[in-house]
PDB file of N, CA and C in Angstrom:
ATOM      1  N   UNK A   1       2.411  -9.263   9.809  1.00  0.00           N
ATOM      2  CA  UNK A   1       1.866  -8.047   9.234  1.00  0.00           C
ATOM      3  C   UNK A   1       0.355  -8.226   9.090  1.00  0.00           C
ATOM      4  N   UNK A   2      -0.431  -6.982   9.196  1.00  0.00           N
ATOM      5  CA  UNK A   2      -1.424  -7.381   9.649  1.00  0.00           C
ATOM      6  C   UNK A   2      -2.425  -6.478   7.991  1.00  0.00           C
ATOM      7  N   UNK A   3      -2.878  -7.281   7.764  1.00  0.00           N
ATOM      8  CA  UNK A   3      -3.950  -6.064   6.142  1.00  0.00           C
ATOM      9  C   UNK A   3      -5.345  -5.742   6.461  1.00  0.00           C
ATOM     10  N   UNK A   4      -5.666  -4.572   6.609  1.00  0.00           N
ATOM     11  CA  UNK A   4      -6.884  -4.502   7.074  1.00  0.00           C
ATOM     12  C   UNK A   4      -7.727  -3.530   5.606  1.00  0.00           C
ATOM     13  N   UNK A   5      -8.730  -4.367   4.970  1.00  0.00           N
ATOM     14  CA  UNK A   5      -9.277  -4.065   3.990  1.00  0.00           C
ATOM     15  C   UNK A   5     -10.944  -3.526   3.606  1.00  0.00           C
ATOM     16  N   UNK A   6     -11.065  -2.363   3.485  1.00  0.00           N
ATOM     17  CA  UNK A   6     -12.564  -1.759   3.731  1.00  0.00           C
ATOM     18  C   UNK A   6     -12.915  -1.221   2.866  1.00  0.00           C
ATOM     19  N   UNK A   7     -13.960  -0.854   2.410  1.00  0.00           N
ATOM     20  CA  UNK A   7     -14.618  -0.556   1.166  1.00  0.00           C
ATOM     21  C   UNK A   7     -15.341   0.700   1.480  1.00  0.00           C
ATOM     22  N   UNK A   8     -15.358   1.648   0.687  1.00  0.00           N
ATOM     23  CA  UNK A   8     -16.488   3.291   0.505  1.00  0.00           C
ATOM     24  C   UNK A   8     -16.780   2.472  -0.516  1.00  0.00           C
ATOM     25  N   UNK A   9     -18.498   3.292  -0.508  1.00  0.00           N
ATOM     26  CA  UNK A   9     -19.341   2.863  -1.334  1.00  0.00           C
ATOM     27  C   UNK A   9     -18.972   2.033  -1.947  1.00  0.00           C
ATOM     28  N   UNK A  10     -18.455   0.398  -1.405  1.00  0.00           N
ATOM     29  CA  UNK A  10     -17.727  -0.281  -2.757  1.00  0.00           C
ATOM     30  C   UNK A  10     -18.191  -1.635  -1.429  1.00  0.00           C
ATOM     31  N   UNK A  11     -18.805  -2.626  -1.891  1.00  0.00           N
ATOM     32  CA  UNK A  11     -19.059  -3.948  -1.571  1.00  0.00           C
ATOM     33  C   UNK A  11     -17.516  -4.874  -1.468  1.00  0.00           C
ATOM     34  N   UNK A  12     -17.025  -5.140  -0.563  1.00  0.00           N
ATOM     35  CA  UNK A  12     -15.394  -6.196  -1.115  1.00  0.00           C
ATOM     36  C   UNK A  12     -15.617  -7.306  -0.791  1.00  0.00           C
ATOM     37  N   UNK A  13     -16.181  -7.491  -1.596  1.00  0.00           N
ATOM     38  CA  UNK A  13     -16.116  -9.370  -1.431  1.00  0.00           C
ATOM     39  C   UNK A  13     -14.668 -10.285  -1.512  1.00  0.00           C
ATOM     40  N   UNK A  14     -15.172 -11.997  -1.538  1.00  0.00           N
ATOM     41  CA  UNK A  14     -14.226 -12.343  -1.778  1.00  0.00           C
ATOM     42  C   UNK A  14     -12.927 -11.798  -2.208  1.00  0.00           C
ATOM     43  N   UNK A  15     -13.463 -12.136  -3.225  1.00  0.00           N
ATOM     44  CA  UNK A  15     -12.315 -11.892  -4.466  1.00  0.00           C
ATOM     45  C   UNK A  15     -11.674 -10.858  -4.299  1.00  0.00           C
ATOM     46  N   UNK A  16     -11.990 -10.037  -3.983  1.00  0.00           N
ATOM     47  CA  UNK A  16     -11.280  -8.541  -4.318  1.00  0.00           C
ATOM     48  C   UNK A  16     -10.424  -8.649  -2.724  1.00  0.00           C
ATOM     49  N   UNK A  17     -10.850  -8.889  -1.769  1.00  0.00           N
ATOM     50  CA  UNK A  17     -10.204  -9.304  -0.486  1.00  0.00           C
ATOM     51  C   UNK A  17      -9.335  -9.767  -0.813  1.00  0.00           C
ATOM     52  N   UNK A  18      -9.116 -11.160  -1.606  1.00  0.00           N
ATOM     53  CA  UNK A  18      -8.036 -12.343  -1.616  1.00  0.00           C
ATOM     54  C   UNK A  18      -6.998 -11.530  -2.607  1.00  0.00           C
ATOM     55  N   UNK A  19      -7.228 -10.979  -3.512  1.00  0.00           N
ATOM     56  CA  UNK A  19      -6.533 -10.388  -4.512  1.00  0.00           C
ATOM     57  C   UNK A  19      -5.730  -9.268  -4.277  1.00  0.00           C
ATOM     58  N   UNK A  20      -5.997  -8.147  -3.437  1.00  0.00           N
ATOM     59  CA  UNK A  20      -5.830  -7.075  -2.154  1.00  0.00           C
ATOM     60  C   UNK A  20      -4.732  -7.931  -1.497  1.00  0.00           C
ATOM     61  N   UNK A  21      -4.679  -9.125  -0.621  1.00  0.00           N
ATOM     62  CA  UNK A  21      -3.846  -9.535   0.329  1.00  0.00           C
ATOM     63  C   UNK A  21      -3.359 -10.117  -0.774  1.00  0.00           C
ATOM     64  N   UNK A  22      -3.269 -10.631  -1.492  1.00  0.00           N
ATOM     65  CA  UNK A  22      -2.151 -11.399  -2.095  1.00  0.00           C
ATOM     66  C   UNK A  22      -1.125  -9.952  -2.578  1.00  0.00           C
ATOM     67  N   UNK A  23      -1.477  -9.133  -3.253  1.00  0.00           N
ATOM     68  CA  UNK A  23      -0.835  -7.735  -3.836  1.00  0.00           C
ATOM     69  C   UNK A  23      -0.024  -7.271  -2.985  1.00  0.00           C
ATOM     70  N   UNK A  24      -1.255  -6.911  -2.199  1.00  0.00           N
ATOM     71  CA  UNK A  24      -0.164  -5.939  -0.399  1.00  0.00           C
ATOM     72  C   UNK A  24       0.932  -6.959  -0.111  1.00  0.00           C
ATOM     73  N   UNK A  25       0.221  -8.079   0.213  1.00  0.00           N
ATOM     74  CA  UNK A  25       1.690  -9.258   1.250  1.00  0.00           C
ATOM     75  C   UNK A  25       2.710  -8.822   1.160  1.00  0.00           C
ATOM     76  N   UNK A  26       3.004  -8.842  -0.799  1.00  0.00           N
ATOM     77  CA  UNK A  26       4.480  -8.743  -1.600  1.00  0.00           C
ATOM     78  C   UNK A  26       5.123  -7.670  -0.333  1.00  0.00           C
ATOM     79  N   UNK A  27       4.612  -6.736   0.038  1.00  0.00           N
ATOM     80  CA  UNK A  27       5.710  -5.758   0.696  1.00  0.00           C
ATOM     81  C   UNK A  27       6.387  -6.230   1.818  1.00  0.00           C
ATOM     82  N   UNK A  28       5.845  -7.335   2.361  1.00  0.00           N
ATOM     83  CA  UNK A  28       6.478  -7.838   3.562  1.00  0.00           C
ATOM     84  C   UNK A  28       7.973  -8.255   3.641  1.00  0.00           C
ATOM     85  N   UNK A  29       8.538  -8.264   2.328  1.00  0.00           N
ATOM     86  CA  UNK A  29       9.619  -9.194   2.129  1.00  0.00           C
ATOM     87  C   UNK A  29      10.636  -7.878   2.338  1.00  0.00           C
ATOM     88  N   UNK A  30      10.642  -6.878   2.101  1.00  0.00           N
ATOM     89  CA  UNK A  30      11.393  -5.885   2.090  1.00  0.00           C
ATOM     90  C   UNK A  30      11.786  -5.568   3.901  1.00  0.00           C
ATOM     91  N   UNK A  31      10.655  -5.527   4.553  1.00  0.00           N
ATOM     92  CA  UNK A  31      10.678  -5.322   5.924  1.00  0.00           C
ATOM     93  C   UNK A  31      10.494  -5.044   7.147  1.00  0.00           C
ATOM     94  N   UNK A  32      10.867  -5.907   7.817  1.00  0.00           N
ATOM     95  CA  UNK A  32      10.362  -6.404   9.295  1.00  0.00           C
ATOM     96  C   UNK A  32       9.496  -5.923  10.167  1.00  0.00           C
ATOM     97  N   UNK A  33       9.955  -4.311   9.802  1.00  0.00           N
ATOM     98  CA  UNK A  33       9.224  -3.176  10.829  1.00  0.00           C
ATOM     99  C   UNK A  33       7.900  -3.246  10.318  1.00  0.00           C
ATOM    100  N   UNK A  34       7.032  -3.399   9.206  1.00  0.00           N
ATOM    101  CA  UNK A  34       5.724  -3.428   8.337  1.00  0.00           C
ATOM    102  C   UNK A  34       4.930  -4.248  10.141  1.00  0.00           C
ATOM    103  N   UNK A  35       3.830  -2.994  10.465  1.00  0.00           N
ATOM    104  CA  UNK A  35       3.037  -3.967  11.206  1.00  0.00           C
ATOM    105  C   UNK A  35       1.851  -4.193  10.849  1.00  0.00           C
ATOM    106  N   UNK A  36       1.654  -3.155  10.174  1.00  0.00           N
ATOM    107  CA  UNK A  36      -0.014  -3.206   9.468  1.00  0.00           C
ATOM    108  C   UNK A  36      -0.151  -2.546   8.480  1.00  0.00           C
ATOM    109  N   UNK A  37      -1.178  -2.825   7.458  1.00  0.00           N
ATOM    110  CA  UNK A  37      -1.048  -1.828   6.194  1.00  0.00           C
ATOM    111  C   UNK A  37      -3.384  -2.096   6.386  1.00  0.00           C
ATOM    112  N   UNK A  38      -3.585  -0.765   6.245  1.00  0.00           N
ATOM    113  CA  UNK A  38      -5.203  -0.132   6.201  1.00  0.00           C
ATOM    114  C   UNK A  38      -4.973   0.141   4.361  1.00  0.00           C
ATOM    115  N   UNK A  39      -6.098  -0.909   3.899  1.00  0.00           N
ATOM    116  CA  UNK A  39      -6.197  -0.879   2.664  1.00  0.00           C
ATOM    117  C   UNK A  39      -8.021  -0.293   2.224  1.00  0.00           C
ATOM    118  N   UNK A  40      -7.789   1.506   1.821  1.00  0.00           N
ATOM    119  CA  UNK A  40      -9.066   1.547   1.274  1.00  0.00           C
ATOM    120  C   UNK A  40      -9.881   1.731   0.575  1.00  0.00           C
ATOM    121  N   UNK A  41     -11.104   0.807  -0.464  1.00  0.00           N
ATOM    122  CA  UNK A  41     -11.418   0.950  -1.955  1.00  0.00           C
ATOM    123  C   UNK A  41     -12.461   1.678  -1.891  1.00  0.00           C
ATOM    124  N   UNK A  42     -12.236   2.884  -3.123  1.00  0.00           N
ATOM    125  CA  UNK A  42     -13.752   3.575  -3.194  1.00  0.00           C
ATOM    126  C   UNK A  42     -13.834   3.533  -4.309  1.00  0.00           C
ATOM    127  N   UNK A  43     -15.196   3.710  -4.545  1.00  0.00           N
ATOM    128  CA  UNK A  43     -15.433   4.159  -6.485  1.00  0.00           C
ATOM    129  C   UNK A  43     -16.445   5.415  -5.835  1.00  0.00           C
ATOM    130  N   UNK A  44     -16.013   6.408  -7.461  1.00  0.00           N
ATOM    131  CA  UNK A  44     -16.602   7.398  -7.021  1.00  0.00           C
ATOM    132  C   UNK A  44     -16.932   7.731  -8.692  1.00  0.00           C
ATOM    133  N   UNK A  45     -18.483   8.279  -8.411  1.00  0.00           N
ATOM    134  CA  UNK A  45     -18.897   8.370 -10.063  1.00  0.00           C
ATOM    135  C   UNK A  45     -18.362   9.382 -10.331  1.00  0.00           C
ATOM    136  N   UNK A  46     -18.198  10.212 -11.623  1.00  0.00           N
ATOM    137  CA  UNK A  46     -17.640  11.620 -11.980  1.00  0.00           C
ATOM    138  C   UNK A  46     -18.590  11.285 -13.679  1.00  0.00           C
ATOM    139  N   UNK A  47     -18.963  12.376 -13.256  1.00  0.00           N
ATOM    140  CA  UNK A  47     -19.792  12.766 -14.428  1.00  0.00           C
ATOM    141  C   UNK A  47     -19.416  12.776 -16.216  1.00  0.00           C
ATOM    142  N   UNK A  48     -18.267  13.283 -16.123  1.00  0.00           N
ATOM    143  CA  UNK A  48     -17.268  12.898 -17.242  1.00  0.00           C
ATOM    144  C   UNK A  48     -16.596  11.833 -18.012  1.00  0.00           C
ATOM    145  N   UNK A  49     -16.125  11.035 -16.590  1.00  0.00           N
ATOM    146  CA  UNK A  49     -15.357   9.718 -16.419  1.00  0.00           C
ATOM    147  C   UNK A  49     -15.836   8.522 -16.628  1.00  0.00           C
ATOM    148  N   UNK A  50     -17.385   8.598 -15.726  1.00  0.00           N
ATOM    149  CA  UNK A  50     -18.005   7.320 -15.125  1.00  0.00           C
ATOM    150  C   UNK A  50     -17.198   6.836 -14.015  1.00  0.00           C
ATOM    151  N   UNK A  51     -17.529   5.611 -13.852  1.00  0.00           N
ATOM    152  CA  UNK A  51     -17.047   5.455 -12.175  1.00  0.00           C
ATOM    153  C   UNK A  51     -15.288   5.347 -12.406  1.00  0.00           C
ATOM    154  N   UNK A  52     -14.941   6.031 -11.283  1.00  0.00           N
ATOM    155  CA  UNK A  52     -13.120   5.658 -11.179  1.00  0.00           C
ATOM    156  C   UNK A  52     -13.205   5.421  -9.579  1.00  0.00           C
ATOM    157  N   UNK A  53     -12.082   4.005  -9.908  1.00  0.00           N
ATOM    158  CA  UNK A  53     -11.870   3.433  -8.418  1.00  0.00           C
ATOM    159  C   UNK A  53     -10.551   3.912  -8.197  1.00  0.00           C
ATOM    160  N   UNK A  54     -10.516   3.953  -6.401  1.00  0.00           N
ATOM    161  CA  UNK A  54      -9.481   4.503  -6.081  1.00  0.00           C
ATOM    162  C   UNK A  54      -9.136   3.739  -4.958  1.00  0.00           C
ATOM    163  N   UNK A  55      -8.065   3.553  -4.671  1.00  0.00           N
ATOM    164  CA  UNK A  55      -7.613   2.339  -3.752  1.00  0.00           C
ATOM    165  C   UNK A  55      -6.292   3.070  -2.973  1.00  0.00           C
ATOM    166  N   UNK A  56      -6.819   3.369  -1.693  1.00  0.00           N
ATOM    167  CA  UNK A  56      -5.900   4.180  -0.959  1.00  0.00           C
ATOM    168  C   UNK A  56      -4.675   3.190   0.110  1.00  0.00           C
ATOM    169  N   UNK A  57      -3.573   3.691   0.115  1.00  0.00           N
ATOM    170  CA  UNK A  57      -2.808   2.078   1.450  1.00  0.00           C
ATOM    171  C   UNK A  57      -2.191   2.938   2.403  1.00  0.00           C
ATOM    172  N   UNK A  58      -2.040   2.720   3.823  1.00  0.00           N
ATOM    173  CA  UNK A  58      -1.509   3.527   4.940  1.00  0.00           C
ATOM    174  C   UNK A  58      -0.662   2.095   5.128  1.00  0.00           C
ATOM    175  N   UNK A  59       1.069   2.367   5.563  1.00  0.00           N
ATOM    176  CA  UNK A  59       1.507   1.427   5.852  1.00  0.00           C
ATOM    177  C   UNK A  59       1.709   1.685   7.035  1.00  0.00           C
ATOM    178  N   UNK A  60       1.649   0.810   8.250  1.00  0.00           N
ATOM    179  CA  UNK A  60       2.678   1.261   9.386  1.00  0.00           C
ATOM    180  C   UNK A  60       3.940   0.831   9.527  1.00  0.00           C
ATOM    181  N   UNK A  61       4.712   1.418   9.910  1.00  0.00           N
ATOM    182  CA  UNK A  61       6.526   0.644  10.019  1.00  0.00           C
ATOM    183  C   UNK A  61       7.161   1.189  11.140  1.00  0.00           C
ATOM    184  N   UNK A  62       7.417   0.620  12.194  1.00  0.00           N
ATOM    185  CA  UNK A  62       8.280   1.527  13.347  1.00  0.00           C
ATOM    186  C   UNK A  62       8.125   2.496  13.441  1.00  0.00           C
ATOM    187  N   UNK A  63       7.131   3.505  13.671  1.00  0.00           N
ATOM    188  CA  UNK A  63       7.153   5.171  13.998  1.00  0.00           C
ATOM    189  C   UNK A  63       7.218   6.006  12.659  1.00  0.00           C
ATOM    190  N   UNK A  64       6.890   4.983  11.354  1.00  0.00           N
ATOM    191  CA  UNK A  64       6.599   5.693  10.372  1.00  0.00           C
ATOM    192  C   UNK A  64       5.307   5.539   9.854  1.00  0.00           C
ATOM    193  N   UNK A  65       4.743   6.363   8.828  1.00  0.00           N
ATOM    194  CA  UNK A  65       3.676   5.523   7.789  1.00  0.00           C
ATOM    195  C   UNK A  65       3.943   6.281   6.212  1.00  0.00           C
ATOM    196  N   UNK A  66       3.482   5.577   5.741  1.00  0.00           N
ATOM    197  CA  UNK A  66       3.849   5.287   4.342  1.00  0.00           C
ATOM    198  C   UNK A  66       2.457   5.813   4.075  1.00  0.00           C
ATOM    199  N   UNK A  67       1.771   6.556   3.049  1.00  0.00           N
ATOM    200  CA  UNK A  67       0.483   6.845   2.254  1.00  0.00           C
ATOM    201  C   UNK A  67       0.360   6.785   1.075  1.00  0.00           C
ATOM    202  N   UNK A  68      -0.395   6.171   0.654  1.00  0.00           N
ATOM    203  CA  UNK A  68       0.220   6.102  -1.339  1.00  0.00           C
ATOM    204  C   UNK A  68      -1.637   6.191  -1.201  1.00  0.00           C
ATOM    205  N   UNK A  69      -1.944   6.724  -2.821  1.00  0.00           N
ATOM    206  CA  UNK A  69      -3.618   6.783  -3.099  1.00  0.00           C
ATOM    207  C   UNK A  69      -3.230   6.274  -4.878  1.00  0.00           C
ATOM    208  N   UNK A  70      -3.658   5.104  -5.758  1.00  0.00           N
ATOM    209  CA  UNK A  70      -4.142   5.242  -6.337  1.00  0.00           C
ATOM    210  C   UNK A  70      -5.464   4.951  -7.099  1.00  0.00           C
ATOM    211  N   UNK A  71      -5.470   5.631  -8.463  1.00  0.00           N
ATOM    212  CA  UNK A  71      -6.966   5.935  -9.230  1.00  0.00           C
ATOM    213  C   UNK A  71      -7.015   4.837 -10.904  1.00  0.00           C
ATOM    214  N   UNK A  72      -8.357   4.442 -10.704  1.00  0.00           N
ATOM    215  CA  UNK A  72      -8.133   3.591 -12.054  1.00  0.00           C
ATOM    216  C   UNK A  72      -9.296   3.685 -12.402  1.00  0.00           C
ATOM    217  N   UNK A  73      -9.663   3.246 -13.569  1.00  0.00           N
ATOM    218  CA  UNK A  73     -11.341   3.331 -14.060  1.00  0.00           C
ATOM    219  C   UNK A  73     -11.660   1.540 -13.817  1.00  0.00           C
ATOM    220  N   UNK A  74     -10.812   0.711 -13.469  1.00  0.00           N
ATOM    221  CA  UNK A  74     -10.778  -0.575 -13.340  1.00  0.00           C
ATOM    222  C   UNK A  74     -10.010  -0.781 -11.801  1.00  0.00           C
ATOM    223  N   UNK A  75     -11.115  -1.273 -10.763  1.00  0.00           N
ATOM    224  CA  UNK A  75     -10.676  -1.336  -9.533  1.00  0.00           C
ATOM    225  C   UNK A  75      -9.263  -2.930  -9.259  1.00  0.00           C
ATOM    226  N   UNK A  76      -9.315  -3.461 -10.347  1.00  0.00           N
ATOM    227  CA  UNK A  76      -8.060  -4.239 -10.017  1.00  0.00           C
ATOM    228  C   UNK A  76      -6.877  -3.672 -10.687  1.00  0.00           C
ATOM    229  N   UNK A  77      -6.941  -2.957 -11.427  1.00  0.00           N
ATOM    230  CA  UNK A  77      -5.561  -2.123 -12.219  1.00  0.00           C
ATOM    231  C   UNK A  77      -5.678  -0.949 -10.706  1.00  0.00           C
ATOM    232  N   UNK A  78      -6.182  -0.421 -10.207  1.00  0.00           N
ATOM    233  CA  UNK A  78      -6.014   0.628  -9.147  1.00  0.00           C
ATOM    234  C   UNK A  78      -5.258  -0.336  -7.729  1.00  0.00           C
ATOM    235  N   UNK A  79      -5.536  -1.421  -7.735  1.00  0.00           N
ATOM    236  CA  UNK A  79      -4.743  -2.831  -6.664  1.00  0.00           C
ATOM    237  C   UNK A  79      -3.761  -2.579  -6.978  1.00  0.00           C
ATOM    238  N   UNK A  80      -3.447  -2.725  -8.281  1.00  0.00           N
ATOM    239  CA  UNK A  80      -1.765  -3.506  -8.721  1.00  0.00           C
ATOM    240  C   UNK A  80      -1.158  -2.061  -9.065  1.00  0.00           C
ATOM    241  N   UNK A  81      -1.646  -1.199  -9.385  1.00  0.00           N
ATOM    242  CA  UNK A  81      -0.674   0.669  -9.425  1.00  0.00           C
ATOM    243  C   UNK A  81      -0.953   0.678  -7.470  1.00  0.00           C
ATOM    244  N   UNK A  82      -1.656   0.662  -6.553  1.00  0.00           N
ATOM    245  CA  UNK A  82      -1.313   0.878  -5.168  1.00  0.00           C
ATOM    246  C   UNK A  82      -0.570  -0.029  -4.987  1.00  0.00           C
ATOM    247  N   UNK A  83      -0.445  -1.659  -5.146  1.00  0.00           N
ATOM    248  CA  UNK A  83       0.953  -2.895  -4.819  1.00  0.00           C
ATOM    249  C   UNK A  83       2.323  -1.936  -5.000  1.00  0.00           C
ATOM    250  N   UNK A  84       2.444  -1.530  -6.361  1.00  0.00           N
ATOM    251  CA  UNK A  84       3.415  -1.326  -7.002  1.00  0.00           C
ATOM    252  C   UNK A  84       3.870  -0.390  -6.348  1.00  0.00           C
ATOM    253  N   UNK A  85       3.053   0.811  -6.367  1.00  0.00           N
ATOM    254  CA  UNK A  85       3.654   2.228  -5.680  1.00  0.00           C
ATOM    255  C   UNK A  85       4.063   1.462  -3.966  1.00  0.00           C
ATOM    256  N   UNK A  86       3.415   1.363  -3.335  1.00  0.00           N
ATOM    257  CA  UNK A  86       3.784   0.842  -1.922  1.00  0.00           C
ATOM    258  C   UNK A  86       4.670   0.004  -2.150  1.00  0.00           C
ATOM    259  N   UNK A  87       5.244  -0.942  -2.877  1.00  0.00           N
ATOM    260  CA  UNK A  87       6.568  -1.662  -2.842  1.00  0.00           C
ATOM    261  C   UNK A  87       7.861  -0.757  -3.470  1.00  0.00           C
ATOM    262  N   UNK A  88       7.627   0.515  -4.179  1.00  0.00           N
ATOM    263  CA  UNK A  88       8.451   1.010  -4.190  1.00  0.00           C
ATOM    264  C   UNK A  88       8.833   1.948  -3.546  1.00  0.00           C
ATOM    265  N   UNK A  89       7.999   2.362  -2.592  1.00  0.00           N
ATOM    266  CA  UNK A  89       7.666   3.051  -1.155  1.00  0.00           C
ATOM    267  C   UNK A  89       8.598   2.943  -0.339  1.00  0.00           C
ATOM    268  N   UNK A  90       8.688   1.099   0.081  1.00  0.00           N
ATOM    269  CA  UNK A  90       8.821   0.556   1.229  1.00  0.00           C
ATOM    270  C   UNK A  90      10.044   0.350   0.905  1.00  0.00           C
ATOM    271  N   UNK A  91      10.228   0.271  -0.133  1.00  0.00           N
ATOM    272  CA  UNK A  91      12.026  -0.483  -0.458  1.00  0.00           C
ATOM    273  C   UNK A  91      13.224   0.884  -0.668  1.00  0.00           C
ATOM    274  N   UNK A  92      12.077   2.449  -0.571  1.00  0.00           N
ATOM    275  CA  UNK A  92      12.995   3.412   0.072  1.00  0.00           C
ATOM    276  C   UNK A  92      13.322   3.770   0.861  1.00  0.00           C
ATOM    277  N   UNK A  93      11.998   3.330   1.757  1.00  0.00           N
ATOM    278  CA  UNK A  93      12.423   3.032   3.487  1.00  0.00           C
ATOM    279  C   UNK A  93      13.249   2.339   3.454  1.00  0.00           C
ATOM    280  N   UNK A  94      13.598   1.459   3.511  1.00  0.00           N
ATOM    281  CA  UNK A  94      14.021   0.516   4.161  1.00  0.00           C
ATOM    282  C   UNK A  94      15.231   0.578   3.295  1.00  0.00           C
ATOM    283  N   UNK A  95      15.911   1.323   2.527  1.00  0.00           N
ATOM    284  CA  UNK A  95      16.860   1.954   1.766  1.00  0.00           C
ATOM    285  C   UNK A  95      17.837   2.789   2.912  1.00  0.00           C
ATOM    286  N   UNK A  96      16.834   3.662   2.931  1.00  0.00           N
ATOM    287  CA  UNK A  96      17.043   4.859   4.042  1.00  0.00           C
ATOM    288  C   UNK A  96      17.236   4.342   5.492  1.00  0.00           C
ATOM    289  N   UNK A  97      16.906   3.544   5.756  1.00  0.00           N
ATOM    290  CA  UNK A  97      17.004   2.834   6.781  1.00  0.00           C
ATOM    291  C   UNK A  97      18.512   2.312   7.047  1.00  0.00           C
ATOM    292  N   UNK A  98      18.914   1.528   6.047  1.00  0.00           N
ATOM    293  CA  UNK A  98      20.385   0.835   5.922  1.00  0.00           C
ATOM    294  C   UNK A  98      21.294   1.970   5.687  1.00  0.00           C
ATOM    295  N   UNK A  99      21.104   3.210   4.864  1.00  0.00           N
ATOM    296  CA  UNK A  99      21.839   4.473   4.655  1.00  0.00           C
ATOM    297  C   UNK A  99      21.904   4.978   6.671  1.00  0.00           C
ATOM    298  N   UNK A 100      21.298   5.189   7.445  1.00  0.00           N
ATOM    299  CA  UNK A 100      21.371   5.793   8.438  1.00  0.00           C
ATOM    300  C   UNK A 100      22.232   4.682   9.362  1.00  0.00           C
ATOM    301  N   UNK A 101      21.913   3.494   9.190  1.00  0.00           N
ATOM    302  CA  UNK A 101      22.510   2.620  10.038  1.00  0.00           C
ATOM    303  C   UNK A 101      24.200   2.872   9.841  1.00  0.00           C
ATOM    304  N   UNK A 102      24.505   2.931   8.546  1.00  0.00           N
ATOM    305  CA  UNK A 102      25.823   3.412   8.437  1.00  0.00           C
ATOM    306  C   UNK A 102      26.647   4.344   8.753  1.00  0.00           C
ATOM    307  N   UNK A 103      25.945   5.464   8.476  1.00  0.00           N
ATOM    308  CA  UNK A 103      26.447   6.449   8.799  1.00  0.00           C
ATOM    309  C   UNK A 103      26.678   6.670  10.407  1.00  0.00           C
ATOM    310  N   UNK A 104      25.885   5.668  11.238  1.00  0.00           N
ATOM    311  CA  UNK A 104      26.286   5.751  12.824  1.00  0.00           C
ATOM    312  C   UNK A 104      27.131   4.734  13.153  1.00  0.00           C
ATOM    313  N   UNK A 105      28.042   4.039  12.042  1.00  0.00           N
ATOM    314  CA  UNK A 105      29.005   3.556  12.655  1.00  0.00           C
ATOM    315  C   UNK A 105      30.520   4.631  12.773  1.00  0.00           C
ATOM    316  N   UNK A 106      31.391   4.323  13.721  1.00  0.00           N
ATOM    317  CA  UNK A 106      32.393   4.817  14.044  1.00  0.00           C
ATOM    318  C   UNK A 106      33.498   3.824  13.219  1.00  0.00           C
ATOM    319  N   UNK A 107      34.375   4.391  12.714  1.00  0.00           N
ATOM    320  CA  UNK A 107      35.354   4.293  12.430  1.00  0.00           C
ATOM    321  C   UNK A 107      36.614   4.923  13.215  1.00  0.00           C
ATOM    322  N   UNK A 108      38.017   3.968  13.308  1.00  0.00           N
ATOM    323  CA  UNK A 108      38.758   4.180  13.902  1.00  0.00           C
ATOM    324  C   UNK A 108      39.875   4.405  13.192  1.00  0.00           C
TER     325      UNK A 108
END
């Protein structure tokens, strides 16, 4: 599986790289089809708010993709709400996945 990690107006260094792939990985375990996941961080000021980061994930999986966006005023709490949402994403795929496989078996 492949993580490809880019930054709007947002510098990603180290850290935030290593922390990003360690988060995303987790989804790999669910399944096989995962070929790449486009991971992307923005902060965006709002006049009200101050800055809120937003951390967008495109998964690819066999002829699907997965899109989850989330928003945090703290760009590593916006990591671990996008981990989270995308692992509970992927584990409905791949839910749905085992539901269809069944239903195309024949019974005699």
């Amino acid at each position: 599986m492949k993580i490809i990690i880019s930054g709007k107006q947002l510098k990603v260094t180290d850290a935030i790289k290593t922390y990003t792939e360690e988060k995303i990985s987790r989804i790999s375990k669910y399944s096989d089809a995962i070929t790449e996941v486009d991971v992307v961080l923005t902060v965006e000021d709002t006049k009200s708010e101050g800055p809120v980061h937003k951390a967008d994930g495109l998964v690819y999986a066999s002829g699907t993709k997965i899109k989850i966006e989330a928003e945090n005023k703290d760009l590593y709490a916006a990591i671990d709400d996008l981990s989270d949402r995308l692992e509970r994403q992927v584990r409905k795929y791949k839910e749905k996945q085992k539901d269809h496989n069944k239903k195309g078996t024949r019974q005699s």
